[in-house]
Protein backbone atom coordinates (compact mmCIF):
# COMPACT_ATOMS: atom_id res chain seq x y z
CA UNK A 1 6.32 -3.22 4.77
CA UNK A 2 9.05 -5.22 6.66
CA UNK A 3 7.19 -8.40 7.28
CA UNK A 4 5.95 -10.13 3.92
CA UNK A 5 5.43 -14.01 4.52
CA UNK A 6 4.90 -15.61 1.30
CA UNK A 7 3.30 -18.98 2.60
CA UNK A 8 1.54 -20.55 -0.54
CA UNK A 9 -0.03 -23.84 -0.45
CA UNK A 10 0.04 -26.77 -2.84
CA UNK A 11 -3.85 -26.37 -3.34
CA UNK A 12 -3.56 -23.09 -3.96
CA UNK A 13 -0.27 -23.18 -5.79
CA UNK A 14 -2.22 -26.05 -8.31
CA UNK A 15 -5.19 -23.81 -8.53
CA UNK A 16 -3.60 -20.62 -9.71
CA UNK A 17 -1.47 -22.19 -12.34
CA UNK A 18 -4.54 -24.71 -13.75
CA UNK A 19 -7.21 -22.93 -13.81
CA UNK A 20 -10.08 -25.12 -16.07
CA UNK A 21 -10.49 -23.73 -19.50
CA UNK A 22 -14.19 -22.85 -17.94
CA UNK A 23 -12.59 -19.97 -16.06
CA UNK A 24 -9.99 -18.86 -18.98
CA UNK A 25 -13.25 -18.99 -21.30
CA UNK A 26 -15.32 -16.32 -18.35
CA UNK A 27 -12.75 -13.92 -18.47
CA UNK A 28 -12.24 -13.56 -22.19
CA UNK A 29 -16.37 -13.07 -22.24
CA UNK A 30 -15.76 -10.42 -19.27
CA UNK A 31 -12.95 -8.74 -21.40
CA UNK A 32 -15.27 -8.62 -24.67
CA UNK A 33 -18.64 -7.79 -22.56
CA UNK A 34 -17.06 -5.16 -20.48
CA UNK A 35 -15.40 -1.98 -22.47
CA UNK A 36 -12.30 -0.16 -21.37
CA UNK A 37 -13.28 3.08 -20.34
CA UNK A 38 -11.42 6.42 -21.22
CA UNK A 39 -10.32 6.76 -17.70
CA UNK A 40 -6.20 5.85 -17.40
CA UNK A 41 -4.31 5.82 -15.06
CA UNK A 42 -2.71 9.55 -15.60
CA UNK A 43 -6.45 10.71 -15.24
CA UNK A 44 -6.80 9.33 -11.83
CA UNK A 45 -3.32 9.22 -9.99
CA UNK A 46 -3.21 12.50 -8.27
CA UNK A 47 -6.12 13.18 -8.74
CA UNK A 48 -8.14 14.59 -5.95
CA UNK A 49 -12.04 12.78 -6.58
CA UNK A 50 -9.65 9.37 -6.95
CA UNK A 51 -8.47 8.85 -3.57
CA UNK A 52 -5.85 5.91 -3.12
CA UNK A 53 -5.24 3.30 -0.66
CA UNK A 54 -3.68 0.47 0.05
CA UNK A 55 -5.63 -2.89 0.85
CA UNK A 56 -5.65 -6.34 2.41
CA UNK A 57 -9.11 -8.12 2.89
CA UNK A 58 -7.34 -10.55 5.22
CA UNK A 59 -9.48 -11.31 8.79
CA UNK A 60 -7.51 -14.11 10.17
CA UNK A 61 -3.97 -14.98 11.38
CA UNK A 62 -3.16 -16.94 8.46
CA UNK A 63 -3.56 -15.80 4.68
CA UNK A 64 -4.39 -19.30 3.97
CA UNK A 65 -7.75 -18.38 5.36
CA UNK A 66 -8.79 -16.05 2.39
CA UNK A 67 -11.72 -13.51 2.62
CA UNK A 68 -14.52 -14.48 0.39
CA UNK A 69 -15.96 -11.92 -2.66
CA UNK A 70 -18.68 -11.57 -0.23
CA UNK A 71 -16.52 -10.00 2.22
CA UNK A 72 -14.22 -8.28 -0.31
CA UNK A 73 -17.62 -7.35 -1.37
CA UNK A 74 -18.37 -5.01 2.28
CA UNK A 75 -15.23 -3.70 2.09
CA UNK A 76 -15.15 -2.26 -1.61
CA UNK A 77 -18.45 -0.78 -0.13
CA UNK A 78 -17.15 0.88 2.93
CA UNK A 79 -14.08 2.33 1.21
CA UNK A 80 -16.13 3.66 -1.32
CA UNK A 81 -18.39 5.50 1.06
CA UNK A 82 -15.54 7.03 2.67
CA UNK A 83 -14.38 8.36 -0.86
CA UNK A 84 -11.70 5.82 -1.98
CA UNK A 85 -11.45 4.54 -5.53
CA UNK A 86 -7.90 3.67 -6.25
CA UNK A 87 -7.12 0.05 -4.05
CA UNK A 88 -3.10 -1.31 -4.19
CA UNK A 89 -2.86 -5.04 -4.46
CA UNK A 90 0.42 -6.65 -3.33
CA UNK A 91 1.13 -10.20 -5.24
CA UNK A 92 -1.27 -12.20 -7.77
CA UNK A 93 -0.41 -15.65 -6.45
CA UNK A 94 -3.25 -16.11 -4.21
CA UNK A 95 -6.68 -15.47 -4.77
CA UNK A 96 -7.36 -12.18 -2.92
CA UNK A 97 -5.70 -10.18 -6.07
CA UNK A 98 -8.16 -11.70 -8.52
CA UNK A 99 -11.10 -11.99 -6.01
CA UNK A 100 -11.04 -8.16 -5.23
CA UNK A 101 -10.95 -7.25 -8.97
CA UNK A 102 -14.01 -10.08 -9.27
CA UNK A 103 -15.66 -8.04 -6.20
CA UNK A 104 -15.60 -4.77 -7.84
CA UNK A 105 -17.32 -6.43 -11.40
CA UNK A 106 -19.51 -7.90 -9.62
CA UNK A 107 -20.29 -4.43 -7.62
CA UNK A 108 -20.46 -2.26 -11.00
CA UNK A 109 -22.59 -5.03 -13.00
CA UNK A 110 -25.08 -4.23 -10.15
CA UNK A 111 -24.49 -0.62 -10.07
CA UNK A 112 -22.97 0.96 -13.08
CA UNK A 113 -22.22 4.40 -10.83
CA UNK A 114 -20.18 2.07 -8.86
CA UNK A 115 -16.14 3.39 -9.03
CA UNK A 116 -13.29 1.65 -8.07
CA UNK A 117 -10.05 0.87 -9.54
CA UNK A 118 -6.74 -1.09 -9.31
CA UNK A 119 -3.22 -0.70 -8.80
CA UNK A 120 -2.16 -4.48 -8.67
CA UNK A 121 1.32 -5.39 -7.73
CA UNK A 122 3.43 -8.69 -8.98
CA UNK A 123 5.61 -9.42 -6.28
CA UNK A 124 9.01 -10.22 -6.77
CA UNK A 125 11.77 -12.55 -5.13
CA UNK A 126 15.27 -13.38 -5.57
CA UNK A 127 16.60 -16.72 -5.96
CA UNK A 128 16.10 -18.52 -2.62
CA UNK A 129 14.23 -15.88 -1.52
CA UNK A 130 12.73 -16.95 2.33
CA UNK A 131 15.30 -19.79 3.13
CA UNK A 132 18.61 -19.26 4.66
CA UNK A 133 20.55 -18.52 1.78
CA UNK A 134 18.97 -15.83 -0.68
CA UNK A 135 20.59 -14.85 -3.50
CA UNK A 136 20.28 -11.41 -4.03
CA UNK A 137 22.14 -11.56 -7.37
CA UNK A 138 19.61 -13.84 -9.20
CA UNK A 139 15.86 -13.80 -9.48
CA UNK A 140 13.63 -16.57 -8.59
CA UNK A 141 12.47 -16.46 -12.14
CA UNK A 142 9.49 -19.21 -12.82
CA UNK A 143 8.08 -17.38 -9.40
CA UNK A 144 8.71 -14.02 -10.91
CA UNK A 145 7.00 -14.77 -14.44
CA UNK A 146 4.31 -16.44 -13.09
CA UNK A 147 3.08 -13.53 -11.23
CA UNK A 148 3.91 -11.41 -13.70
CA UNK A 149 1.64 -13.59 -15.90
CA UNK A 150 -0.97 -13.80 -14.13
CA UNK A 151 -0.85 -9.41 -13.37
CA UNK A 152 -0.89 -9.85 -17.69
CA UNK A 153 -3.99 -11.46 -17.54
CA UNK A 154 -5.64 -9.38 -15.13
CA UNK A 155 -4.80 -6.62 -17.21
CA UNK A 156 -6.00 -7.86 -19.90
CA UNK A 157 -9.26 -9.80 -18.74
CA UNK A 158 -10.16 -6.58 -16.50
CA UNK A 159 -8.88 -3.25 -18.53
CA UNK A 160 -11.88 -0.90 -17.26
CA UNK A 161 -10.73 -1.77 -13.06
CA UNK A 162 -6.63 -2.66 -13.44
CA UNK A 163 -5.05 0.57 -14.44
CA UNK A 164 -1.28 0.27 -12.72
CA UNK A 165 0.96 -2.83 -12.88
CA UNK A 166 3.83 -2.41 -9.55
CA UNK A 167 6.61 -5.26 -10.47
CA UNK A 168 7.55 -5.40 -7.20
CA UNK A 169 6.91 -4.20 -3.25
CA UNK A 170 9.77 -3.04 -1.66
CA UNK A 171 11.72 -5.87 -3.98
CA UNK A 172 15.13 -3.38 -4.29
CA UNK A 173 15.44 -2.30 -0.66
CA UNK A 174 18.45 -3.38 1.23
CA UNK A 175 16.87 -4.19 4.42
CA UNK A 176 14.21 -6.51 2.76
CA UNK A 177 16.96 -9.39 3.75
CA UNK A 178 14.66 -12.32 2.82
CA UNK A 179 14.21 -11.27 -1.12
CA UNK A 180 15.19 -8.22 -2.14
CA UNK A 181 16.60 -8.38 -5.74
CA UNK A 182 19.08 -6.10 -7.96
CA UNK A 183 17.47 -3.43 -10.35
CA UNK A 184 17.83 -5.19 -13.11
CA UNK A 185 15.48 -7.83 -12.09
CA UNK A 186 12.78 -5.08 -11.85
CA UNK A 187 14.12 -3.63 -15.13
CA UNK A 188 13.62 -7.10 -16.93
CA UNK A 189 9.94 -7.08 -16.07
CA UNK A 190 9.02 -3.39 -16.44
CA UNK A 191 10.50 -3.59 -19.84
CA UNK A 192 8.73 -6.73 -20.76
CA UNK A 193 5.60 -5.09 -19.74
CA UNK A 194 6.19 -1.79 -21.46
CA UNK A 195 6.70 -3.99 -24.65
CA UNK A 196 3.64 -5.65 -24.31
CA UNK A 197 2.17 -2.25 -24.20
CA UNK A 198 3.75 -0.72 -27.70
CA UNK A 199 2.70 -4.41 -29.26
CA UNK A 200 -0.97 -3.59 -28.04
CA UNK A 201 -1.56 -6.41 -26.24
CA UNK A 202 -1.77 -4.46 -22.85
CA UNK A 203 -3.87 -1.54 -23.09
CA UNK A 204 -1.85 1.77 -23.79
CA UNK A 205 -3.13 3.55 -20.71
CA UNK A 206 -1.92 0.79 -18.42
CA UNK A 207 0.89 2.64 -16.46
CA UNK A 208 3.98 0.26 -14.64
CA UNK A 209 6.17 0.70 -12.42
CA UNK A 210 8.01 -0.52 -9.25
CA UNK A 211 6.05 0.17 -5.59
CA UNK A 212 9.40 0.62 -3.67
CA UNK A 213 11.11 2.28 -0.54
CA UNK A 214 12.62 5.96 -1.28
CA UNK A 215 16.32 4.60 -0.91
CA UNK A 216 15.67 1.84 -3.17
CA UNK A 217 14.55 5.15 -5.88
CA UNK A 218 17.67 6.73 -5.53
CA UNK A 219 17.23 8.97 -2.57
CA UNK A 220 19.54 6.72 -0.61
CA UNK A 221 23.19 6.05 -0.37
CA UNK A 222 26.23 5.23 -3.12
CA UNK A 223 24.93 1.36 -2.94
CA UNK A 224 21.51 2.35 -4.58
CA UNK A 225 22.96 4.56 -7.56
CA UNK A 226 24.16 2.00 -10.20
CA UNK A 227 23.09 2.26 -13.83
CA UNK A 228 20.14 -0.15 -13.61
CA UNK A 229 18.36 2.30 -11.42
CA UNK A 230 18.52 4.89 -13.90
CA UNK A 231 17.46 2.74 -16.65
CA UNK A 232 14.42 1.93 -14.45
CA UNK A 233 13.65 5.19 -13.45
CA UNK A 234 13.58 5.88 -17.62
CA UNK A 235 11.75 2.58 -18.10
CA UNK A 236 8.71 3.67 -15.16
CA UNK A 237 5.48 5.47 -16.33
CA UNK A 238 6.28 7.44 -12.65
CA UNK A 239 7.64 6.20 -9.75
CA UNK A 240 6.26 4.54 -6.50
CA UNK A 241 7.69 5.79 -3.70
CA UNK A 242 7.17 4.62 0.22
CA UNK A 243 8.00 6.52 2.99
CA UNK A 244 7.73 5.41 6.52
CA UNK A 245 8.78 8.22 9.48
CA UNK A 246 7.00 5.77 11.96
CA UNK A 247 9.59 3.64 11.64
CA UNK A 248 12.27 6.04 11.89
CA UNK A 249 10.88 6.84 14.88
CA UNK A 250 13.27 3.95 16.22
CA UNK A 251 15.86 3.66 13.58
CA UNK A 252 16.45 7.06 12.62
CA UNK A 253 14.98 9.46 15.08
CA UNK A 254 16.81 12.98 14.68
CA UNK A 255 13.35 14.82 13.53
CA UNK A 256 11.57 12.93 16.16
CA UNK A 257 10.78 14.18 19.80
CA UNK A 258 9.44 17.20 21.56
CA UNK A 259 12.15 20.12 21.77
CA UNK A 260 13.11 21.44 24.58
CA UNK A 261 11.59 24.58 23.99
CA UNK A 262 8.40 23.27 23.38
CA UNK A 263 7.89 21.65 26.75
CA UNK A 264 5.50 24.21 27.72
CA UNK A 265 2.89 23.74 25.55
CA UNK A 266 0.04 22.26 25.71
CA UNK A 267 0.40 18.19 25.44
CA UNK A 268 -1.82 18.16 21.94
CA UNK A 269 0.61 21.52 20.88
CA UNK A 270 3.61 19.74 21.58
CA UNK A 271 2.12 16.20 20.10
CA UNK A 272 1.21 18.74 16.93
CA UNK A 273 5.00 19.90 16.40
CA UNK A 274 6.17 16.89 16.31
CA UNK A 275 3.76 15.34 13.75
CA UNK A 276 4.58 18.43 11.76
CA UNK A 277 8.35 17.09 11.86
CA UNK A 278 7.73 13.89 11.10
CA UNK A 279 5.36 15.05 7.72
CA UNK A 280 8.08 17.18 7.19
CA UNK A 281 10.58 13.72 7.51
CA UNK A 282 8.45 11.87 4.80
CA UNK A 283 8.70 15.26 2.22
CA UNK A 284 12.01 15.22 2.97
CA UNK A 285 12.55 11.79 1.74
CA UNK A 286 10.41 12.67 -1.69
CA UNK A 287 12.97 15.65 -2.45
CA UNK A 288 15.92 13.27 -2.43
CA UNK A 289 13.88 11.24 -4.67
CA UNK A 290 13.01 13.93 -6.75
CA UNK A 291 16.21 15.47 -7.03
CA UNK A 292 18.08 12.26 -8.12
CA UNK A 293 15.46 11.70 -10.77
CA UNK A 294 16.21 15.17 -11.82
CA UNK A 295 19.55 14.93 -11.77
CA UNK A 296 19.40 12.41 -14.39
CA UNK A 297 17.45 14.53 -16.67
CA UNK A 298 13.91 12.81 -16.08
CA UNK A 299 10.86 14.18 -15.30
CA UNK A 300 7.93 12.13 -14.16
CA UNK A 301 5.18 11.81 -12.14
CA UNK A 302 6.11 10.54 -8.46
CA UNK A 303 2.90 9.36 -6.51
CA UNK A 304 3.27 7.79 -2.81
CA UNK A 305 2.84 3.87 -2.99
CA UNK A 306 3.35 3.67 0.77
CA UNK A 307 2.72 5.86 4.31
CA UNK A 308 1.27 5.04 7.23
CA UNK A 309 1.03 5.31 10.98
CA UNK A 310 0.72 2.29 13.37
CA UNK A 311 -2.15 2.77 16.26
CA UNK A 312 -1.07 0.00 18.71
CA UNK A 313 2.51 -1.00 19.26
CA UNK A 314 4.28 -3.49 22.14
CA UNK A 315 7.49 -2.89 20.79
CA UNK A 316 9.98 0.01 19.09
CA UNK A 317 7.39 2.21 18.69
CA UNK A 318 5.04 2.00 21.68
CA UNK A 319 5.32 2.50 25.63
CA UNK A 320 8.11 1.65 25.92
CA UNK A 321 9.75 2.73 22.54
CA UNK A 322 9.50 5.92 20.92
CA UNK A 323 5.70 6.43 22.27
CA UNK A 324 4.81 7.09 18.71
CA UNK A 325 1.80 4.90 17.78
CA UNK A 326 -1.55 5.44 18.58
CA UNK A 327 -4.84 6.62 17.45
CA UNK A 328 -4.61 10.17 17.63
CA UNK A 329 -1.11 10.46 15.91
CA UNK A 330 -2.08 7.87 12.92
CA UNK A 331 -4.89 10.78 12.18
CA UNK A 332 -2.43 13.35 12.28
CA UNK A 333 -0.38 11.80 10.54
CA UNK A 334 -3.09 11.10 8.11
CA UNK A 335 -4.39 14.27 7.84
CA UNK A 336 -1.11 15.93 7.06
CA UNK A 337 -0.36 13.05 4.48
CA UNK A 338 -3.45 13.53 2.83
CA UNK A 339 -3.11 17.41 2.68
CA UNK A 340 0.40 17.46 1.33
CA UNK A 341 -0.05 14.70 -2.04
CA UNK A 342 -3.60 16.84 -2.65
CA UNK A 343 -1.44 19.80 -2.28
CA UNK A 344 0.84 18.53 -4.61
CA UNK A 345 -0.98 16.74 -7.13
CA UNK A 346 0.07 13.30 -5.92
CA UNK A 347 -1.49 10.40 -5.15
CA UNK A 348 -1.12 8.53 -2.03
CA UNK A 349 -1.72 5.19 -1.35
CA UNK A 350 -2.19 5.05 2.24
CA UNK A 351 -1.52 2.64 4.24
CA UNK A 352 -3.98 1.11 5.46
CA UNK A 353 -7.58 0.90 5.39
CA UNK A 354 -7.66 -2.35 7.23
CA UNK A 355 -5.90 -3.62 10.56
CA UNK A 356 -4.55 -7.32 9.31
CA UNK A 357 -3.83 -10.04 11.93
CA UNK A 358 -1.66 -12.00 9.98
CA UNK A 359 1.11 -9.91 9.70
CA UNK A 360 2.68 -10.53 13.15
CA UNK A 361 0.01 -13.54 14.19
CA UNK A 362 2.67 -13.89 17.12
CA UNK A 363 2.55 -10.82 19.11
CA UNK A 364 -1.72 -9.55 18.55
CA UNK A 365 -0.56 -6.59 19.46
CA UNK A 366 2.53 -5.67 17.34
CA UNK A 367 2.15 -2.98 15.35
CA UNK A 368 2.45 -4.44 11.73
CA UNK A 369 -0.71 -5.86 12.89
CA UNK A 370 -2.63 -2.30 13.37
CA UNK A 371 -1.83 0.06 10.38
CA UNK A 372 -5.69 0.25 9.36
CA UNK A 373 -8.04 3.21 9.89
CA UNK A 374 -10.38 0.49 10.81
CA UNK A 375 -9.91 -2.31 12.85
CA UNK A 376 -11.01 -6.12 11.60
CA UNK A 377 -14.28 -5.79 13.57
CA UNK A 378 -15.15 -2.89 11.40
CA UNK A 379 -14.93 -0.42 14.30
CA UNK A 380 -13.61 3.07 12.67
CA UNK A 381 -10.38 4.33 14.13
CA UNK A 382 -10.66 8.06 15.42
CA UNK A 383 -9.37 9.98 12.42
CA UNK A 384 -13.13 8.58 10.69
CA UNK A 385 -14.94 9.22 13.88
CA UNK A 386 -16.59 12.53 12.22
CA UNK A 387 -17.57 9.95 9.08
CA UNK A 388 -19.60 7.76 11.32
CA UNK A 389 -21.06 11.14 13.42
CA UNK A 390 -22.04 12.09 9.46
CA UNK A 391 -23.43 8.51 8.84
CA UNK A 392 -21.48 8.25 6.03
CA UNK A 393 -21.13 4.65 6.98
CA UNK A 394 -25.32 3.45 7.88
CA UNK A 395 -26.29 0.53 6.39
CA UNK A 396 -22.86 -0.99 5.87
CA UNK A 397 -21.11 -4.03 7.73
CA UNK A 398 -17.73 -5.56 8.52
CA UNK A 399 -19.10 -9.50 8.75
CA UNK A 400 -22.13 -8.63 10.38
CA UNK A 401 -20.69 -5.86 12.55
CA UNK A 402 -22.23 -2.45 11.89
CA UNK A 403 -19.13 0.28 11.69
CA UNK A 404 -18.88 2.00 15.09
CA UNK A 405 -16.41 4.16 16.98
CA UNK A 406 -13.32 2.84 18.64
CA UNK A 407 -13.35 3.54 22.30
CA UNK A 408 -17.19 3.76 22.48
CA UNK A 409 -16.44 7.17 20.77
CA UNK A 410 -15.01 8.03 24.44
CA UNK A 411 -12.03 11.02 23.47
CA UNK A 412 -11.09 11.18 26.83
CA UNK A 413 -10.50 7.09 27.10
CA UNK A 414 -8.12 7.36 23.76
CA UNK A 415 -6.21 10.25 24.73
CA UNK A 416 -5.02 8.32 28.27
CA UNK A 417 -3.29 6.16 25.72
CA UNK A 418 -1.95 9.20 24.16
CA UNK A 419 1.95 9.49 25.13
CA UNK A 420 4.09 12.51 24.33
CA UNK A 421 7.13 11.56 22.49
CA UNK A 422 10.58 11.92 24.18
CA UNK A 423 11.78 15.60 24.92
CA UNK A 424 14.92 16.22 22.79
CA UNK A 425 17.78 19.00 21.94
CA UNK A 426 17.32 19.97 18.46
């Protein structure tokens, strides 16, 4: 996503990098105590019982406030009910990274039928990444190999949960002003990790690669083609590609709208069509990234790292933008997500299964704030309405609050907020 605020503090910055021997000593005995299973990750990406999303235990405004194993605890729990057992992680340098992993021992030491597993990203930065002056040429590398460190030892302390290693989130793409790096960078640490692979000191069924937007993968202009890219794209075990036609709702809207002819309709007919354009967007944006990996002569797995659909928005996207978030259209949009990677043998790492405050802790109701199918009071968004009709979700909590309906489970009180999207020639 857009908004990544990497806000570390010194406490936390001293207690990721000196850990007492105590800890190093737990995880070696977790390693040793606790097998690798013969599940990898080419058994469950794209693989229908192994559904995939993307995750953020965060409650609060500020990620300084981190959610306890506890709470990481309920979540893992909820997911699970509703069928998930892939999560993506985004960085390693705070605790929530290790914490969740932690979460899902301690959930499978008290219930060996427990599943869950982990695609856990490093996140990367160029030099002066965040400040006025980044330099997009150079790295930031102590930051760099630090996470990537610290992803190692994950890896290695936790081989039966970590199964995917993503060197990056959205680290290559232009419009990621603050850090975004050149290919190489990305290339440097795939290729370190690959090597640790062949040397056996990361298991061989660990599969990297880069969790990046589908321009950054080749599928957009001349300034994304250069030789590094290709290396990468040999270097990858598949590639992780995001894809956001919410967005593009504002920036590049030609698919979006209602056409003229469909005016007509019924409103949920005409809200239908143009959900079906903007799935139809998102495959779009896979095929370019198919057909320049292709074109190269490489054929791997792609799997979605990144989709989702905003429900609340005070800005580009809402009343008065392109009337394009809301509940009902982030389960359309779902639903036809979903569909299409099944479909297709994908996986999809949707995002989100959380709402997450901090994101935009300015504006409560902007809509980097409200990607989750639930919100952070544990109330399920309408597309898993039907779960909570099926009880699918008794007996679980979101810190202390039972998981309800938004809207009291009134239809007729979300579809007022419900806007048809702007009526267009196309």
């Amino acid at each position: 996503m857009t908004f990544r605020y990497q806000i570390i503090t010194a406490a936390l910055f001293f207690a990721m990098f000196f850990l007492p021997s105590c800890t190093e000593d737990t995880e070696k005995d977790t390693a040793q105590s606790h097998t690798t299973t013969t599940i990898m990750a080419q058994d469950i990406l794209g693989n229908p019982d192994y559904l995939a999303i993307s995750y953020g235990g965060y409650r609060q405004k500020s990620r300084d406030i981190q959610p306890t194993i506890a709470q990481l605890k309920e979540d893992m729990l909820i997911m699970s009910a509703m069928g998930i057992k892939v999560l993506r992680t985004y960085n390693t340098k705070l605790a929530h990274a290790t914490n969740v992993i932690k979460a899902i021992r301690e959930l499978k030491d008290a219930d060996p039928e427990f599943e869950m597993y982990v695609m856990l990203g490093a996140w990367i930065d160029c030099a002066g990444a965040w400040t006025e002056h980044p330099n997009h040429d150079a790295e930031d590398e102590a930051a760099n190999a630090a996470e990537i460190e610290r992803a190692v030892n994950l890896a290695k302390a936790y081989p039966d949960i970590v199964k995917v290693i993503a060197v990056g989130n959205e680290a290559m793409v232009k419009w990621a002003a603050s850090y975004y790096v050149q290919p190489w960078v990305i290339l440097k640490w795939v290729n370190h990790l690959q090597e640790l692979k062949a040397s056996g000191e990361l298991p061989t069924g660990l599969w990297i690669t880069s969790s990046d937007n589908f321009a950054s993968w080749g599928g957009g202009g001349a300034e994304y083609h250069v030789e590094d890219l290709n290396k990468l794209i040999r270097a990858v075990d598949f590639i992780s590609m995001h894809t956001y036609p919410m967005h593009d709702t504002h920036y590049n809207p030609s698919f979006w709208g209602v056409a003229e002819t469909e005016t007509d309709l019924p409103k949920l007919e005409q809200i239908a069509a143009a959900m079906d354009r903007a799935a139809d967007y998102a495959r779009t944006q896979y095929d370019s990234v198919a057909a320049y990996m292709k074109g190269l002569g490489v054929d791997k797995p792609i799997h979605i790292g990144e989709t989702g659909w905003a429900s609340v928005s005070t800005g580009y996207y809402g009343p008065k933008g392109s009337h394009a978030t809301d509940e009902y259209k982030e389960a359309l949009y779902y639903q036809r997500m979903r569909e299409w990677t099944r479909e297709e043998g994908m996986a999809c790492f949707y995002f989100e299964a959380f709402d997450e405050p901090w994101k935009d802790a300015m504006n409560p109701r902007g809509s980097e704030n409200h990607f989750g199918l639930f919100t952070v009071d544990g109330q399920a968004k309408y597309m898993l309405w039907d779960m909570v009709d099926q009880k699918v979700f008794d007996g679980l909590t979101r810190d202390g609050n039972e998981i309800t309906k938004t809207y009291n489970g009134d239809k007729e009180a979300l579809m007022k907020k419900v806007l048809l999207p702007p009526v267009k020639p196309m």
